[in-house]
N, C-alpha and C. Protein backbone atom coordinates (compact mmCIF):
# COMPACT_ATOMS: atom_id res chain seq x y z
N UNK A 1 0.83 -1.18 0.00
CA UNK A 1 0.00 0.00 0.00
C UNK A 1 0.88 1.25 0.00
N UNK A 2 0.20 2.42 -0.61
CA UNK A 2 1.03 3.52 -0.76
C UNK A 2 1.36 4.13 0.65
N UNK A 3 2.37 5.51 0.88
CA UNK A 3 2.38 5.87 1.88
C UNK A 3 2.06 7.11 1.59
N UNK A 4 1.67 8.18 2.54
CA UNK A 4 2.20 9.69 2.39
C UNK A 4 0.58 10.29 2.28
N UNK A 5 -0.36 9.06 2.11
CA UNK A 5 -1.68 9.74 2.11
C UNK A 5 -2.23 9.48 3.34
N UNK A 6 -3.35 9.96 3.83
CA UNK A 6 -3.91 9.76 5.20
C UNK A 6 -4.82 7.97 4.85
N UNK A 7 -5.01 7.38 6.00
CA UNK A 7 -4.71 5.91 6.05
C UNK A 7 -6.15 5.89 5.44
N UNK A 8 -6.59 5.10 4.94
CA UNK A 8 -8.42 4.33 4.49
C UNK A 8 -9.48 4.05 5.39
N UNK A 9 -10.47 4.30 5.36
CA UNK A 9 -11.21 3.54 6.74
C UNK A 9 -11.17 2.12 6.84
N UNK A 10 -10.89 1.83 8.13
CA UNK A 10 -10.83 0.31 8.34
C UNK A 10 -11.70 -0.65 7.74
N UNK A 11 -12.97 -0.11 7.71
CA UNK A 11 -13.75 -1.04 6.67
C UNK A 11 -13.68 -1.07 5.04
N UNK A 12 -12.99 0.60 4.48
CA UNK A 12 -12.68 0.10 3.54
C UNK A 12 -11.51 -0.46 3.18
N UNK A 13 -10.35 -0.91 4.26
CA UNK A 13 -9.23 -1.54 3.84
C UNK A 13 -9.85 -2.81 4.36
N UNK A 14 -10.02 -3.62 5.08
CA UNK A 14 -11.29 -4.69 5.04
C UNK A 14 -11.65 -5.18 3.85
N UNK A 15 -12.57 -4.38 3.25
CA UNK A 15 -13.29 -4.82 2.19
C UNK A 15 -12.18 -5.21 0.64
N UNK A 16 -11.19 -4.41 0.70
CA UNK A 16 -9.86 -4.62 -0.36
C UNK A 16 -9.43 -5.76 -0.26
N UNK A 17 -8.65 -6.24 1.40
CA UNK A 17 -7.94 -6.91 1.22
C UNK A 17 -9.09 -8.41 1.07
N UNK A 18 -10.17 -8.79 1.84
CA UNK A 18 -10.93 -9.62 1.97
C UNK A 18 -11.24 -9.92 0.43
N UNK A 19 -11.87 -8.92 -0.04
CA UNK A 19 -11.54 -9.27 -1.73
C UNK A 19 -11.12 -9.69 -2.49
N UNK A 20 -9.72 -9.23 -2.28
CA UNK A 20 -8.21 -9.70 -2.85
C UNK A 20 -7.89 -11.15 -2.54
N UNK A 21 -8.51 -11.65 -1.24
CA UNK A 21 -8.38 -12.92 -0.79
C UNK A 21 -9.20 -13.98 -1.02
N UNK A 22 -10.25 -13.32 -2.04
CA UNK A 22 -11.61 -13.79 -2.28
C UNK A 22 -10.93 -14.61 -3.87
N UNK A 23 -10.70 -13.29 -4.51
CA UNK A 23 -9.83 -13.53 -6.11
C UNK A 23 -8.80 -14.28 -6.21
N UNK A 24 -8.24 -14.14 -4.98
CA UNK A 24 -7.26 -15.35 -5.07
C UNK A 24 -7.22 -16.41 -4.80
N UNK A 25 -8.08 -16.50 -4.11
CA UNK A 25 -8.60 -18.30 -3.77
C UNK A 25 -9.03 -18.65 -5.43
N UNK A 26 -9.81 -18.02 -5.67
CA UNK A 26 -10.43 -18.28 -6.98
C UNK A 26 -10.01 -19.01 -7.80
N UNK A 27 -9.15 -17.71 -7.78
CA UNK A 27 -7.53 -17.53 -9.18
C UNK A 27 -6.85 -19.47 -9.34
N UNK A 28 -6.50 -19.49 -8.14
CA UNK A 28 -5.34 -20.23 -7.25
C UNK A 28 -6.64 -21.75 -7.73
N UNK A 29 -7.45 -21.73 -7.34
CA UNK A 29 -8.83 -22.74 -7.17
C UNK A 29 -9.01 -23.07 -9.05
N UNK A 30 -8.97 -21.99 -9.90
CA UNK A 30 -9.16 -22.80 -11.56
C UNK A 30 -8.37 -22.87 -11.69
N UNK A 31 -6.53 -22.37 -11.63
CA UNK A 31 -5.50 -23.19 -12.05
C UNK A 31 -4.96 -24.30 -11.36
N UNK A 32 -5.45 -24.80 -10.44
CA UNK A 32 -4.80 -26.12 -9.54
C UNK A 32 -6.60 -26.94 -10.61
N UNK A 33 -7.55 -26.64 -10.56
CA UNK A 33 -7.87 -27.56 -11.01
C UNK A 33 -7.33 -27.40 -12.58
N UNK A 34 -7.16 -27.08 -13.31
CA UNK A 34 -6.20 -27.02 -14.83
C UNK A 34 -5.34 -28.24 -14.45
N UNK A 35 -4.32 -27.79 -13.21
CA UNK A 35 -3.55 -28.99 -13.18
C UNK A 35 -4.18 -30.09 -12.77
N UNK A 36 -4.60 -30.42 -12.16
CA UNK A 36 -5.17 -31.47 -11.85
C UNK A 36 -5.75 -32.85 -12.52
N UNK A 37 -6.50 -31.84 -14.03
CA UNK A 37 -7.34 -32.50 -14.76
C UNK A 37 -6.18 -32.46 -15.89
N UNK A 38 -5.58 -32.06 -16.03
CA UNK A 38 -4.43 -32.03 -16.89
C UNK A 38 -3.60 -33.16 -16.47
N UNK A 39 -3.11 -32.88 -15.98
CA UNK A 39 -2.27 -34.19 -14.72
C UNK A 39 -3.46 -35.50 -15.07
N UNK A 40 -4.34 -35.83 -14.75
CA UNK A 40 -5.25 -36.85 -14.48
C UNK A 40 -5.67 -37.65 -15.85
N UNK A 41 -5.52 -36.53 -16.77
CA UNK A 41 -6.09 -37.04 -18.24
C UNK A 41 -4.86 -37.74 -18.84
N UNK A 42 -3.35 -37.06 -19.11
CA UNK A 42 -2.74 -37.06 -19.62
C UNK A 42 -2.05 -38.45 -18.61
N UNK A 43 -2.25 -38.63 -17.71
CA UNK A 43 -1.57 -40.06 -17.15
C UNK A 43 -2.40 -40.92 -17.44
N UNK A 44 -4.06 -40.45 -17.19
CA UNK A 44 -4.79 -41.82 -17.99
C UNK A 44 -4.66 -42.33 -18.94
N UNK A 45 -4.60 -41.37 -19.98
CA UNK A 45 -4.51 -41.68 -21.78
C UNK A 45 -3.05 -42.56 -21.54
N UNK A 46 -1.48 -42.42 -21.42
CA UNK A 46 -0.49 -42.78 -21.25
C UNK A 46 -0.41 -44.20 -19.98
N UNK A 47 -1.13 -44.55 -19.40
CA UNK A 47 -1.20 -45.55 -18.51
C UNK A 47 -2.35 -46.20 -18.35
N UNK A 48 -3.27 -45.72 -18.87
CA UNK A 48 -4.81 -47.03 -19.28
C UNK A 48 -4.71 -47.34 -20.34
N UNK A 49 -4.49 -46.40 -21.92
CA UNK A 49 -4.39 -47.05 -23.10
C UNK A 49 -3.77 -47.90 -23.11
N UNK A 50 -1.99 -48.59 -22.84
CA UNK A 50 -1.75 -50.19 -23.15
C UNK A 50 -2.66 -50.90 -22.38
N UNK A 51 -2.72 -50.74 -21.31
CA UNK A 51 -3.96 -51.34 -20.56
C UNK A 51 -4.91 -52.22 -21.46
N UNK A 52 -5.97 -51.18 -21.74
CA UNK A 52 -7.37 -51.31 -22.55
C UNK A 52 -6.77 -52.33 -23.87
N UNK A 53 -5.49 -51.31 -24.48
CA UNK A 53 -5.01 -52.29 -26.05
C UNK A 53 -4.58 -53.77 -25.55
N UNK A 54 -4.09 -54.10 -24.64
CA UNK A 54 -3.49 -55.29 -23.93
C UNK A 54 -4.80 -56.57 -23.82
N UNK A 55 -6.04 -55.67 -23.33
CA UNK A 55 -7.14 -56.54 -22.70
C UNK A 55 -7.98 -56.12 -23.88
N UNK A 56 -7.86 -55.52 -25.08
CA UNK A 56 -8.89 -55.11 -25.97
C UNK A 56 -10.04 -54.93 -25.89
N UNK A 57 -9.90 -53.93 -24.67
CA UNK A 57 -11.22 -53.09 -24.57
C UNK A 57 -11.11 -51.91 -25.23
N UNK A 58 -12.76 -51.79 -25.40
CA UNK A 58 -12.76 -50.41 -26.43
C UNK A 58 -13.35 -49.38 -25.50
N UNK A 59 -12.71 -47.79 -25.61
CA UNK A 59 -13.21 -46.56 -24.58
C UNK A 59 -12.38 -46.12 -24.44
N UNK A 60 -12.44 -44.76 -24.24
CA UNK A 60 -11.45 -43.61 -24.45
C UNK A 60 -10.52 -43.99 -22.80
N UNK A 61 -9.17 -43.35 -22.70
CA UNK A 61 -8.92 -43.52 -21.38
C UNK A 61 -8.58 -41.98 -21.50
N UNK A 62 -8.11 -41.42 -19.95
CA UNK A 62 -8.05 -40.05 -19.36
C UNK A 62 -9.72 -39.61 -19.31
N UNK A 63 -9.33 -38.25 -18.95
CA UNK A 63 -10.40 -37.47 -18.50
C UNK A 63 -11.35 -36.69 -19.67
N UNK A 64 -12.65 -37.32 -19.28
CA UNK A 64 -13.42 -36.57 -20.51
C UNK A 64 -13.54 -35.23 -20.51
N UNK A 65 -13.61 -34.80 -21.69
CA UNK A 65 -13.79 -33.29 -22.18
C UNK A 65 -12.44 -32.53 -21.06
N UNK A 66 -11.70 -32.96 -20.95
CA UNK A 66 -10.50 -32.20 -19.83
C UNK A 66 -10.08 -31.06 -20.89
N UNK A 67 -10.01 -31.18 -22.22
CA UNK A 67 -9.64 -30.29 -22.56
C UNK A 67 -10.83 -28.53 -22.38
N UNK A 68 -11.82 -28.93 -22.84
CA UNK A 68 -12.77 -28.15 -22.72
C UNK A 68 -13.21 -27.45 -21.18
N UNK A 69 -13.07 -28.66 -20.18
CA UNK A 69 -12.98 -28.16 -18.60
C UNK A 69 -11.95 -27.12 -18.34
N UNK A 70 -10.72 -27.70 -18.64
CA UNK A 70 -9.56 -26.53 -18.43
C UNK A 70 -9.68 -25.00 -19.06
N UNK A 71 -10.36 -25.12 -20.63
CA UNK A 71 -10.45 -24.08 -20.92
C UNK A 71 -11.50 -22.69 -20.32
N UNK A 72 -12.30 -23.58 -19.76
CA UNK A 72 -13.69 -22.93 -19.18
C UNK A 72 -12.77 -22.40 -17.93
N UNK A 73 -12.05 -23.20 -17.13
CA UNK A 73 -11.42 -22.83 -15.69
C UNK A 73 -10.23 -21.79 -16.20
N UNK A 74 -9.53 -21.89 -17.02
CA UNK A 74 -8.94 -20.66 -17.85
C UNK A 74 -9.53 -19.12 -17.81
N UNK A 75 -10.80 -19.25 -18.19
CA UNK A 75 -11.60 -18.05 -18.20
C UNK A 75 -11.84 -17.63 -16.80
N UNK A 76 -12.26 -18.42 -15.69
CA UNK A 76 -12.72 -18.09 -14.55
C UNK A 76 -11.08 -17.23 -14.40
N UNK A 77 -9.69 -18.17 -14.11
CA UNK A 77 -8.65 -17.48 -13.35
C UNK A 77 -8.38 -16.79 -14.06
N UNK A 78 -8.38 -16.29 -15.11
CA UNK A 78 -7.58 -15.14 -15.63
C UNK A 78 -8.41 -14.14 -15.87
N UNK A 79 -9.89 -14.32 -15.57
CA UNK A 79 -10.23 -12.90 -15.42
C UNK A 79 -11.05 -12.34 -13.98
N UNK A 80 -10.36 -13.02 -13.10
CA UNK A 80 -9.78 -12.93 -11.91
C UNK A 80 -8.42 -12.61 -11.72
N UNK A 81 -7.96 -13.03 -12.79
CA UNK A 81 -6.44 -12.35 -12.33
C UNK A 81 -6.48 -11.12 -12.74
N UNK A 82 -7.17 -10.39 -13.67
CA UNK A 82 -7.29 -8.68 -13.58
C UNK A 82 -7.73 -8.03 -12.62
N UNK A 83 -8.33 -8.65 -11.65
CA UNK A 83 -8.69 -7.89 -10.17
C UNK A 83 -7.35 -7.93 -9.38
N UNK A 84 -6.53 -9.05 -9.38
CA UNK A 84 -5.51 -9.68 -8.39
C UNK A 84 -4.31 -8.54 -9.07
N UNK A 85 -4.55 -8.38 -10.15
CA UNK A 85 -2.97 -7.63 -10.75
C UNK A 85 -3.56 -6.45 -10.41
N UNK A 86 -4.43 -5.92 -10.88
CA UNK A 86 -4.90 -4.02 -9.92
C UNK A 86 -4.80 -4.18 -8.86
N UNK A 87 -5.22 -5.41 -7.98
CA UNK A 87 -4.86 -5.26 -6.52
C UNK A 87 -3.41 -5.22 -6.11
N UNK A 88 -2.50 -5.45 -7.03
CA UNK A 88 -0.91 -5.96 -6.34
C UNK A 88 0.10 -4.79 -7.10
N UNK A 89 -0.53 -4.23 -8.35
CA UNK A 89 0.25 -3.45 -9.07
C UNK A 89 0.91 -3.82 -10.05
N UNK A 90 0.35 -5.09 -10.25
CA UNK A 90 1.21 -6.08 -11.22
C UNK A 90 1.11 -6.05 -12.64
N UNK A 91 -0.23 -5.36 -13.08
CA UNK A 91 -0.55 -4.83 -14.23
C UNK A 91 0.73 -4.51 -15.16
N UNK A 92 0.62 -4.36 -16.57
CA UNK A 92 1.26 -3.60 -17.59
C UNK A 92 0.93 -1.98 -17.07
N UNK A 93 1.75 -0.90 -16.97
CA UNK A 93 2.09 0.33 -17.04
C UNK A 93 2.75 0.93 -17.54
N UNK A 94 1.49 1.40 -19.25
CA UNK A 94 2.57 1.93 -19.76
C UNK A 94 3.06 3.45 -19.40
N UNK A 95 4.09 3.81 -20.03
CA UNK A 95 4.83 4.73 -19.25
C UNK A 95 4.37 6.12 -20.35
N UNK A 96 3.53 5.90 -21.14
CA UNK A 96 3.38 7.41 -22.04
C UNK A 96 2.39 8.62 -21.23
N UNK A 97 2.91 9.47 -21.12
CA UNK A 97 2.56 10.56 -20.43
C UNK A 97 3.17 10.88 -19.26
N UNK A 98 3.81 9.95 -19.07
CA UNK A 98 4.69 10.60 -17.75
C UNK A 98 5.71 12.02 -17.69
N UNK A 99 5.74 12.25 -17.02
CA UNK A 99 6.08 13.45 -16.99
C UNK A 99 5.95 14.47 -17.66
N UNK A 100 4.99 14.56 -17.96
CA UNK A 100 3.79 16.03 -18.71
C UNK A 100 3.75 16.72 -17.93
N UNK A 101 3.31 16.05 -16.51
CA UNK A 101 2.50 17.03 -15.67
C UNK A 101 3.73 17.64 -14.48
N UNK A 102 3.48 18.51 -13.78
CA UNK A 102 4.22 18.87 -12.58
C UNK A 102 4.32 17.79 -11.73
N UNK A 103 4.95 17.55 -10.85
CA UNK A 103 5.39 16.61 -10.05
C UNK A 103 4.51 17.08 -8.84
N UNK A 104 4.14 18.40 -8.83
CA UNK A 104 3.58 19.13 -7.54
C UNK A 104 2.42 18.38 -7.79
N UNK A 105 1.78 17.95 -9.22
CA UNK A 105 0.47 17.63 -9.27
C UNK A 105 0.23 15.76 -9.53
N UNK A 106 0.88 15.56 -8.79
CA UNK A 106 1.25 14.16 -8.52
C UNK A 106 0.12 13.35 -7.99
N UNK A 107 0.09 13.46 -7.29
CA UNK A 107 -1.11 13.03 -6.33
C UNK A 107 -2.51 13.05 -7.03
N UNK A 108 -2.70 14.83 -7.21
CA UNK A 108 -4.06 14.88 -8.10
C UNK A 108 -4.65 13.86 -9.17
N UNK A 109 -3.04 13.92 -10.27
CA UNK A 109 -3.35 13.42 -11.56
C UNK A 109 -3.08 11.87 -11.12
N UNK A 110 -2.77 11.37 -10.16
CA UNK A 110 -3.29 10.07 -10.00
C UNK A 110 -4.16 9.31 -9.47
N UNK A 111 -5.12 9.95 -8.64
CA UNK A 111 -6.47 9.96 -8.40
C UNK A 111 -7.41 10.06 -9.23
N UNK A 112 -7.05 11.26 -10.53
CA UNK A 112 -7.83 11.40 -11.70
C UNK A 112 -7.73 10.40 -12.54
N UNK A 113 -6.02 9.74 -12.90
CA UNK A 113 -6.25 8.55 -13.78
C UNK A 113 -6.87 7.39 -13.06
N UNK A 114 -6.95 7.46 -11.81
CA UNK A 114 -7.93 6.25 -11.31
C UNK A 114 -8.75 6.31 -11.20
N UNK A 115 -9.38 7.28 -11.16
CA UNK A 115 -10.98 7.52 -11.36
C UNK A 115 -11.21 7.47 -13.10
N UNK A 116 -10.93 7.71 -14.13
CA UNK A 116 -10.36 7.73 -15.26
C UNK A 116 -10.01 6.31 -16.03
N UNK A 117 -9.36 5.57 -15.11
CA UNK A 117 -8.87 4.11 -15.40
C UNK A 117 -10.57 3.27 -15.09
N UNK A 118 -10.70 3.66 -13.41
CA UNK A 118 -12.47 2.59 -13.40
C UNK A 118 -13.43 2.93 -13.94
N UNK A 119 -13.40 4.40 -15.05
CA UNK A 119 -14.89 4.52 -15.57
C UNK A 119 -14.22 3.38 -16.83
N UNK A 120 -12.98 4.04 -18.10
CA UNK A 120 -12.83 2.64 -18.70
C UNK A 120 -13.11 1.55 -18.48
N UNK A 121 -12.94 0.85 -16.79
CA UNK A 121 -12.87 -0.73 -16.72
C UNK A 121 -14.57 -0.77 -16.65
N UNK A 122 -15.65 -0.23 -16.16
CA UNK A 122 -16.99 0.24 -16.39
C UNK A 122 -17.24 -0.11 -17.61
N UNK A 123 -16.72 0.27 -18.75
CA UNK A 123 -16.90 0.68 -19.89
C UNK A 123 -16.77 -0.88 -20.74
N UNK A 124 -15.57 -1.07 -20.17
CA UNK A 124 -15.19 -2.78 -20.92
C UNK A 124 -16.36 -3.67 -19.84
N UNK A 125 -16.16 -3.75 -18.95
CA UNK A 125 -17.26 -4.72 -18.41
C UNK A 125 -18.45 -4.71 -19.11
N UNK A 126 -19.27 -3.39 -19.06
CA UNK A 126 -20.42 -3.01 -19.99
C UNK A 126 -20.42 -3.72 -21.68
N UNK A 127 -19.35 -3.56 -22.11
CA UNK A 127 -19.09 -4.57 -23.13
C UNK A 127 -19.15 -6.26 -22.97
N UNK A 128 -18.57 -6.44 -21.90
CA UNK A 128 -18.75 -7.72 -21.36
C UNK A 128 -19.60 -8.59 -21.18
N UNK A 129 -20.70 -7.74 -20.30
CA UNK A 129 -21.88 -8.33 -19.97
C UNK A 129 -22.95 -7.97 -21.51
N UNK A 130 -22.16 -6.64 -22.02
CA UNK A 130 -23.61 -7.41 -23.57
C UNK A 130 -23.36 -8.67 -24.10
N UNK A 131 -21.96 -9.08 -24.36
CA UNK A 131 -21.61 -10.32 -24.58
C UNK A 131 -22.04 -11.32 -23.80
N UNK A 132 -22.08 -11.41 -22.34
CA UNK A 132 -22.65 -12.76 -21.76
C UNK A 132 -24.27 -12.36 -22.28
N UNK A 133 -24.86 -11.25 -22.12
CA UNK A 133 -26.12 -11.68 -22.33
C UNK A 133 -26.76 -12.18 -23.97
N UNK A 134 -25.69 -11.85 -24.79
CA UNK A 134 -26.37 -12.10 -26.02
C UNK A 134 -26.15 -13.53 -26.07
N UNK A 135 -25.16 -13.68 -25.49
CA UNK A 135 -24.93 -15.53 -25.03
C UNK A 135 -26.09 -16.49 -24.87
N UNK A 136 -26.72 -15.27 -23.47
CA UNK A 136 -27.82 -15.92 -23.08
C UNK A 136 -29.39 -16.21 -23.67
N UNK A 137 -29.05 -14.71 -24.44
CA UNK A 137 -30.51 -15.13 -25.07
C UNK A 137 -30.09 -15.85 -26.70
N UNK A 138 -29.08 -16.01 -26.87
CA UNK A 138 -28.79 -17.49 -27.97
C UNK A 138 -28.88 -18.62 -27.57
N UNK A 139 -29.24 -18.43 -26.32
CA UNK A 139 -28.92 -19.94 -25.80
C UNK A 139 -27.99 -20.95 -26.12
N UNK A 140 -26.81 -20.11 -25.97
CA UNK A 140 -25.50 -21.34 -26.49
C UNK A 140 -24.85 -21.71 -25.27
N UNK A 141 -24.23 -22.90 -25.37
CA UNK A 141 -24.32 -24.12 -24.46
C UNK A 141 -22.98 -24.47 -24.67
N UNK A 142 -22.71 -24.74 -23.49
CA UNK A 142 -20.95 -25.59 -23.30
C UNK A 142 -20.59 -26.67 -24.26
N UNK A 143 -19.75 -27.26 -25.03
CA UNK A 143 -19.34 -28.18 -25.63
C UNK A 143 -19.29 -29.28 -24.90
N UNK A 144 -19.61 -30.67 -25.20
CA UNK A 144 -19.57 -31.30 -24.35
C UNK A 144 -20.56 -31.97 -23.00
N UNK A 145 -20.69 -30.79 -22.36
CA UNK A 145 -21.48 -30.93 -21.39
C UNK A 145 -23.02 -30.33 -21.40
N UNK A 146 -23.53 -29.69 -22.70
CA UNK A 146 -24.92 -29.09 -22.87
C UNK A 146 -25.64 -28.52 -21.77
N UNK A 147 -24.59 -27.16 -21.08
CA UNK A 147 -25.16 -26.80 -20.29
C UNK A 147 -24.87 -25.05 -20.87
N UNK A 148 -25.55 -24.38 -20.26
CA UNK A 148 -25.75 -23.14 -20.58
C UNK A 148 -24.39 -22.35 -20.73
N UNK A 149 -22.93 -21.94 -20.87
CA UNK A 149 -22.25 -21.20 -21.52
C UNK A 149 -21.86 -19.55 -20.28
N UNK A 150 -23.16 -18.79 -20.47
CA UNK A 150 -23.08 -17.61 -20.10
C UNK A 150 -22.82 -17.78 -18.76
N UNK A 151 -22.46 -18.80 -17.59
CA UNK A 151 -22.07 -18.44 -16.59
C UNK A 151 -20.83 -18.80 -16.25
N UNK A 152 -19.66 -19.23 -17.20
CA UNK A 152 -18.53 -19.13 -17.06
C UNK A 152 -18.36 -17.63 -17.72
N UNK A 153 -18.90 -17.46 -19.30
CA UNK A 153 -18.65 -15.73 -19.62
C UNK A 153 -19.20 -14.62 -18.79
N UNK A 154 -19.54 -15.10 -17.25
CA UNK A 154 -20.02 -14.09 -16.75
C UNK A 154 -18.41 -13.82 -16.10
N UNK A 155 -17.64 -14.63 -16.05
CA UNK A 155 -16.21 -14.22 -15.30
C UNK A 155 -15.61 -12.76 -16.00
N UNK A 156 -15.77 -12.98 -17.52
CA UNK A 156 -14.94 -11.83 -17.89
C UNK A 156 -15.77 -10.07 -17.56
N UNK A 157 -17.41 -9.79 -17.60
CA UNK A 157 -17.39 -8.65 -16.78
C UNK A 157 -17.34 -8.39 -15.51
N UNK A 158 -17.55 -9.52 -14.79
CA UNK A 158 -16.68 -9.71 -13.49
C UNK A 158 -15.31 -9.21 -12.98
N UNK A 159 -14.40 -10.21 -13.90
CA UNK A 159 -13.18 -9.30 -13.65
C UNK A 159 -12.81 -8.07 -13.63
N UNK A 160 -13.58 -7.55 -15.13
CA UNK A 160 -13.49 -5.92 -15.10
C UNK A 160 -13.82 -4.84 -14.12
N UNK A 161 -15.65 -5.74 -13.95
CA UNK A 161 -15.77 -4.68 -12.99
C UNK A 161 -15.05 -4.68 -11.56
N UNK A 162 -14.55 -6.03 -11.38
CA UNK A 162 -13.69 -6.02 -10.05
C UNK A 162 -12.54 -4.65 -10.24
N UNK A 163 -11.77 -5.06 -11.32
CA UNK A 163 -10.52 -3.73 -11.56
C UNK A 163 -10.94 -2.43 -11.01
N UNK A 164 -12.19 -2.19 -11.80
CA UNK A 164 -13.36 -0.95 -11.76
C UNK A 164 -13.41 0.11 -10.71
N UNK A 165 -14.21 -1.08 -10.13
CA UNK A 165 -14.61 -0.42 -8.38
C UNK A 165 -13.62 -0.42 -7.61
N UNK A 166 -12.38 -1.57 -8.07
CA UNK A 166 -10.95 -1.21 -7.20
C UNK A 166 -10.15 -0.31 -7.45
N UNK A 167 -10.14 0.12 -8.75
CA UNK A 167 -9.69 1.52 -9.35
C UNK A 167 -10.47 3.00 -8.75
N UNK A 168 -11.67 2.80 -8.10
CA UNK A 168 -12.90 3.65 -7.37
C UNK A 168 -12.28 4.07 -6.00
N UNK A 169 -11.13 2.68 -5.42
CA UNK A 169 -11.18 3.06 -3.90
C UNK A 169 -10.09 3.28 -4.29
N UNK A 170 -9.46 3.44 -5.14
CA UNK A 170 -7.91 3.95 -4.92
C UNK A 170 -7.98 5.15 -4.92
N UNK A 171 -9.35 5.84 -6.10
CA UNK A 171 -9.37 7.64 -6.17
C UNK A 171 -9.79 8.42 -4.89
N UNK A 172 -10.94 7.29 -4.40
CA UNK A 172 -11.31 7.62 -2.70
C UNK A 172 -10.25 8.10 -1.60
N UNK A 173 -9.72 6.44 -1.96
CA UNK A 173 -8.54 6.01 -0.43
C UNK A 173 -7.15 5.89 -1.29
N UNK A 174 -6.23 7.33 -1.45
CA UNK A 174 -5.15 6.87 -2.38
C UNK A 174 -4.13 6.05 -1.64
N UNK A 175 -4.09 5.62 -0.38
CA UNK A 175 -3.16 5.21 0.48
C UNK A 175 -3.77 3.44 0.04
N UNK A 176 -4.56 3.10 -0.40
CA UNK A 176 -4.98 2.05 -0.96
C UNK A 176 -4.63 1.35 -1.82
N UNK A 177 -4.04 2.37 -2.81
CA UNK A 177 -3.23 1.83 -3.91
C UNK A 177 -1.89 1.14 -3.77
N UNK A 178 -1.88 -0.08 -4.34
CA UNK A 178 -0.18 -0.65 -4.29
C UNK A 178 0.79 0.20 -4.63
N UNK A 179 1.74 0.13 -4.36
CA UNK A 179 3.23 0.40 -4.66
C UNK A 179 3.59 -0.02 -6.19
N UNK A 180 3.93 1.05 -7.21
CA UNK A 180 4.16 0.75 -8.50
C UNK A 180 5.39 -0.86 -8.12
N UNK A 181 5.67 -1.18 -9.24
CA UNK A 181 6.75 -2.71 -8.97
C UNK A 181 8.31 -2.09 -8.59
N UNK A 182 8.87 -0.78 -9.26
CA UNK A 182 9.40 -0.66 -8.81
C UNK A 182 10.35 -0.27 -7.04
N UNK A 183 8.73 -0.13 -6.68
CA UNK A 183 9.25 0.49 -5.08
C UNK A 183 8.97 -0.99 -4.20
N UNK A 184 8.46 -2.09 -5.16
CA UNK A 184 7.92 -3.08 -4.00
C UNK A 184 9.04 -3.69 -3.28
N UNK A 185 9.78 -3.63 -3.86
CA UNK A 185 11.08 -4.51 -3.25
C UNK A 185 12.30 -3.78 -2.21
């Protein structure tokens, strides 16, 4: 967290970090299962197939549709990981416009690009969710498993708007904001 600004209210540093711990379980929760089912398929196929060819049985070995599972759990963590990288500072920053402004106006103009940054992430979510909903009223359906689609694509305006409203408490509470990467260490 930054220094030099007056501290956040306890409930709203609460609500950040509990968040942050929310996204990362998440995060942490679709790539261990990636591995998992990855791991599980790829030893089945490689250690039941002589098997099955040996005893000439017929049936797929490994994990069904694993490829299609992983990809769906793909979507959940990584657009969860756009909340987790605004929360940590870990984001891409690019560096154009820097030093335009006065240094005196430091503070200001970074409250403004964060207020500035979460109406954008607003903006893409809003894009987002027309996409899950046109999903929904197509009624298109998972591969594989013939189930409805739009509630894994609900992850990606999710993520955004997570960035969003976390980009909201940084313009609020600037002492909220991480430490660019260079000062973390």
């Amino acid at each position: 967290m930054s220094s030099g600004f007056a501290p956040a209210p306890a409930g709203a540093r609460w609500v950040v970090q509990t968040w942050h711990r929310v996204e990362c379980l998440i995060a942490v929760a679709a790539f261990g299962f990636i591995a998992v089912v990855m791991i599980l398929d790829v030893a089945g196929r490689e250690l039941l197939t002589p098997i099955y060819q040996a005893f000439d049985i017929k049936g797929a070995a490994g994990v069904f549709a694993a490829q299609k599972m992983c990809v769906y759990a793909l979507v959940i963590g990584s657009f969860c990981g756009v909340g987790v990288a605004t929360a940590t500072g870990s984001h891409l920053l690019p560096r154009i416009g820097f030093g335009w402004v006065p240094t005196s106006f430091g503070s200001s103009m970074n409250r403004l690009a964060d207020l500035f940054t979460g109406c954008f992430f607003v903006g893409v979510a809003w894009f987002g969710w027309v996409y899950v909903a046109s999903s929904m009223q197509a009624g298109l359906r998972m591969q594989a498993f013939d189930m409805p689609i739009w509630p894994i694509q609900l992850a990606i305006p999710l993520g955004f708007l997570s960035a969003a409203v976390r980009y909201f408490f940084f313009a609020a509470w600037p002492a909220l904001r991480p430490l660019p990467p260079e000062f973390q260490e």
